[in-house]
Protein backbone atom coordinates (compact mmCIF):
# COMPACT_ATOMS: atom_id res chain seq x y z
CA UNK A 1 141.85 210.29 45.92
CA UNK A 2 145.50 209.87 46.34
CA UNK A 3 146.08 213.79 45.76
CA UNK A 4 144.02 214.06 48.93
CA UNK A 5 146.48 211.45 50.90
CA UNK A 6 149.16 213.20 49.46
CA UNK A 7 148.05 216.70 50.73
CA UNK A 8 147.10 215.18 54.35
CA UNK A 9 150.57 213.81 54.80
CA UNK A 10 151.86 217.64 53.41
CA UNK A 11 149.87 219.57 56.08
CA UNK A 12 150.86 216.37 58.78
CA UNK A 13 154.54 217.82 57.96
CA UNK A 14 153.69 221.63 57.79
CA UNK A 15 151.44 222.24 60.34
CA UNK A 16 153.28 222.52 63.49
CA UNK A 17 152.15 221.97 67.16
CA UNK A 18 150.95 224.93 69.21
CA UNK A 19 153.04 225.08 72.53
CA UNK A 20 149.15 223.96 73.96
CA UNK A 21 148.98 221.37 71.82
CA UNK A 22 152.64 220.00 72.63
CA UNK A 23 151.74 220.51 75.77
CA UNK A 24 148.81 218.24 75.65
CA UNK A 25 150.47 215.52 73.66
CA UNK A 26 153.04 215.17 76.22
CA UNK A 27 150.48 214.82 79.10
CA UNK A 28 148.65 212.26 77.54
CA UNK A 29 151.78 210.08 76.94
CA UNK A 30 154.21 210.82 79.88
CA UNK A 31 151.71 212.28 82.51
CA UNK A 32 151.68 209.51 84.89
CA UNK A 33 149.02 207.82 86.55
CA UNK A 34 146.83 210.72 86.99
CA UNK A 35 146.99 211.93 83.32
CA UNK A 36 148.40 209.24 80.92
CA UNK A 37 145.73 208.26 78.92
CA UNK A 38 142.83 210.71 79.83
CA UNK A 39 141.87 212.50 77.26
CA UNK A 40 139.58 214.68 78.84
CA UNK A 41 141.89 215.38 82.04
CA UNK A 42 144.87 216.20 79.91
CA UNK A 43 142.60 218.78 78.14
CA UNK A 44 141.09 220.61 81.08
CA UNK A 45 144.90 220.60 82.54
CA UNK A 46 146.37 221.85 79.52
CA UNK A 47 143.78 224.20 78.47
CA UNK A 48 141.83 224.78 81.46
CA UNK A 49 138.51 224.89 83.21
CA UNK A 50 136.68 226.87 80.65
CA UNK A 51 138.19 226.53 77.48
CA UNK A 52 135.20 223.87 76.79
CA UNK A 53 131.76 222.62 78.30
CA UNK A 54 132.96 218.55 77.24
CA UNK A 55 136.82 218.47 77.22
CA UNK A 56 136.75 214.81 76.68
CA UNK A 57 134.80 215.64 73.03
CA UNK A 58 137.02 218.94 72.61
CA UNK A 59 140.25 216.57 73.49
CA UNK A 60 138.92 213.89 70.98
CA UNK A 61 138.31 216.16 68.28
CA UNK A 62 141.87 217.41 69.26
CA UNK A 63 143.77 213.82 69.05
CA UNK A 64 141.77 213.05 65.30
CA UNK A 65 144.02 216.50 63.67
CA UNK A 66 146.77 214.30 61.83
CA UNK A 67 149.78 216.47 63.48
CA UNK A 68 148.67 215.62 66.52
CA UNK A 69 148.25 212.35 65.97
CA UNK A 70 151.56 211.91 64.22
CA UNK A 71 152.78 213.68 67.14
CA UNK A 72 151.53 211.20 69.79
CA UNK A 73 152.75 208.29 67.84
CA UNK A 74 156.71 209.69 67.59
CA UNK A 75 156.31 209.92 71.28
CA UNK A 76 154.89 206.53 72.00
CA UNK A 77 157.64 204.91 69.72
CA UNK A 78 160.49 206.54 71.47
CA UNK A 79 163.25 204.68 72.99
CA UNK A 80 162.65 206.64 76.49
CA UNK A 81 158.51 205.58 76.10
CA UNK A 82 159.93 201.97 75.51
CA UNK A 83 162.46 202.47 78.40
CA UNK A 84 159.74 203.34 80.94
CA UNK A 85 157.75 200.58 80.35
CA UNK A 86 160.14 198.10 80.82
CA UNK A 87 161.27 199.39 84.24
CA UNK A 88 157.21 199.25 85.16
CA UNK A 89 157.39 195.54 83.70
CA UNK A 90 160.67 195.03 86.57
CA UNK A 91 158.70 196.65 89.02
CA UNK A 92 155.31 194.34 88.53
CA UNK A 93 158.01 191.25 87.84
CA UNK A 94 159.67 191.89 91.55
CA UNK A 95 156.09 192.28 93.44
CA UNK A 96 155.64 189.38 91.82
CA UNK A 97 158.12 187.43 92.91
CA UNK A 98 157.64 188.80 96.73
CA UNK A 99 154.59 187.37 96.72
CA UNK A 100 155.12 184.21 95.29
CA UNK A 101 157.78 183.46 98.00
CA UNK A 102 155.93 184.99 100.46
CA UNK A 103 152.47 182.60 99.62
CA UNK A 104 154.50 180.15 98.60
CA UNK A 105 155.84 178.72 101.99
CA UNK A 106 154.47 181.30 104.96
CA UNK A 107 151.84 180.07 107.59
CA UNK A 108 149.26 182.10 108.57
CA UNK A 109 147.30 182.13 111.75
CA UNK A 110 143.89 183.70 112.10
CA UNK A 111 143.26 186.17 114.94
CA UNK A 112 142.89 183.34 117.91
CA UNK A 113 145.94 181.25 116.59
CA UNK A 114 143.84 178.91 114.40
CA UNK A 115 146.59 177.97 111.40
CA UNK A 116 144.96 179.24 108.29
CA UNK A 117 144.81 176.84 105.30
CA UNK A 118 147.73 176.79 103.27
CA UNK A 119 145.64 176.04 99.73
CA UNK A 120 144.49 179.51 99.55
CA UNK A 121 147.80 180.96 99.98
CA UNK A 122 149.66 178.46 97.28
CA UNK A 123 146.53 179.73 94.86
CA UNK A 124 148.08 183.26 94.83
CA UNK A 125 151.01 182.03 94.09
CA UNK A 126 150.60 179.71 91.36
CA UNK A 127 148.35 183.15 90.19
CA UNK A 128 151.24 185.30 90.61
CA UNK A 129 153.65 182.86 88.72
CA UNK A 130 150.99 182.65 85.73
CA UNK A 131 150.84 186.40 85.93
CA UNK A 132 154.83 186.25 85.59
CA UNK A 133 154.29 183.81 82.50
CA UNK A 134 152.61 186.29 80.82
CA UNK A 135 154.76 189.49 81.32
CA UNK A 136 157.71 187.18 80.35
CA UNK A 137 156.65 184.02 78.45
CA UNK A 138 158.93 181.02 77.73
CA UNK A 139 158.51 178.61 75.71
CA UNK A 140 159.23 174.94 76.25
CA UNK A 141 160.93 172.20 74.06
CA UNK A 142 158.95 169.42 75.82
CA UNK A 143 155.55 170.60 77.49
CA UNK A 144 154.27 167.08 78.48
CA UNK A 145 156.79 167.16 81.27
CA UNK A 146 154.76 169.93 83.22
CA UNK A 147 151.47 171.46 82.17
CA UNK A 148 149.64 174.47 84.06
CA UNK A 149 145.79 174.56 82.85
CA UNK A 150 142.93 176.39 84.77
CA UNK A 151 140.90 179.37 82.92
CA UNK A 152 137.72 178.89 85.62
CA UNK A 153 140.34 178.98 88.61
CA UNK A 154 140.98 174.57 88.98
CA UNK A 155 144.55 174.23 88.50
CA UNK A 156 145.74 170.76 86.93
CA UNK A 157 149.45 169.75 87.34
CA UNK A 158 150.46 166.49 84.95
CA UNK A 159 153.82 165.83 86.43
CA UNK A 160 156.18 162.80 85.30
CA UNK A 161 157.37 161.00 88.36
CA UNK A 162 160.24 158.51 88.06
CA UNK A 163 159.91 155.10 89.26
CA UNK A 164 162.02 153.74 91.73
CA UNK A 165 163.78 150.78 90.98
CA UNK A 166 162.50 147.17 92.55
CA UNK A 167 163.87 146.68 96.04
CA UNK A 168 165.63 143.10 94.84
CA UNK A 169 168.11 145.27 92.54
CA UNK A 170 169.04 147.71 95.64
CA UNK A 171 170.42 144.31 97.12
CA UNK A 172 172.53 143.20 94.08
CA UNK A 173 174.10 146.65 94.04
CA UNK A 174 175.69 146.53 97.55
């Protein structure tokens, strides 16, 4: 059994990618939104119309050969792969952010001048700021001071209010 390993991870280092096949790998990593990820697309593109009757079998079969595989993976842990997706996880972050400020404290009027409710609006932000959360999580010494709960949509704020001292103390201090 291991001589078997050992002679897949021999051919994984001999057998070397086709242009095609390079090609290919490279689509289905780097080939934007159109491409990145479709198997089947990134087949027909690479190898064309007719080259098979299912490309998205033909382009599986393709991504199980080991040097492929291997292939795909070098790409997907390179520093320019890792590079990319940051800058798409600044992108999201700032879209965020413009809508949270925008939800967060603009009035809307309907078409005859009716002010619009303001809860709806404050829901897409408080969505937008848990979206946030989870691109860029933080994580807090003391969580009983503010707590954000809501999977079905209800939001629940626990906030710690200070008191405010009796009005007979105010006196004594001036």
């Amino acid at each position: 059994m291991s001589e078997q390993t050992n002679n897949i991870q021999n051919n994984t280092e001999e057998t070397q990618l086709t242009e095609l096949e390079e090609k290919f790998c490279d689509l289905y990593v780097n080939g934007g939104v159109g491409f990145a990820g479709h198997l089947g697309k990134c087949y027909t593109e690479v190898f064309g119309e007719n080259a098979s009757k299912r490309p998205g079998v033909s382009a599986n079969y393709l991504i199980q050969k080991p040097h492929i595989y291997a292939y795909i993976k070098t790409l997907l842990s390179s520093e320019r792969f890792e590079m990319e997706t940051m800058a798409v996880k600044l992108q999201v972050t700032e879209t965020l952010k413009a809508v949270m400020d925008e939800t967060a404290t603009t009035d809307y009027t309907d078409r005859f001048g009716v002010p619009l409710s303001p809860a709806p609006l404050r829901a897409v932000s408080v969505n937008a700021a848990k979206a946030l959360m989870d691109i860029f999580p933080i994580k807090h010494k003391e969580e009983n001071r503010l707590r954000i709960e809501g999977a079905d949509g209800n939001v629940i704020f626990n906030v710690i209010v200070p008191t405010n001292p009796p009005k007979d103390e105010q006196k004594e201090e001036e």
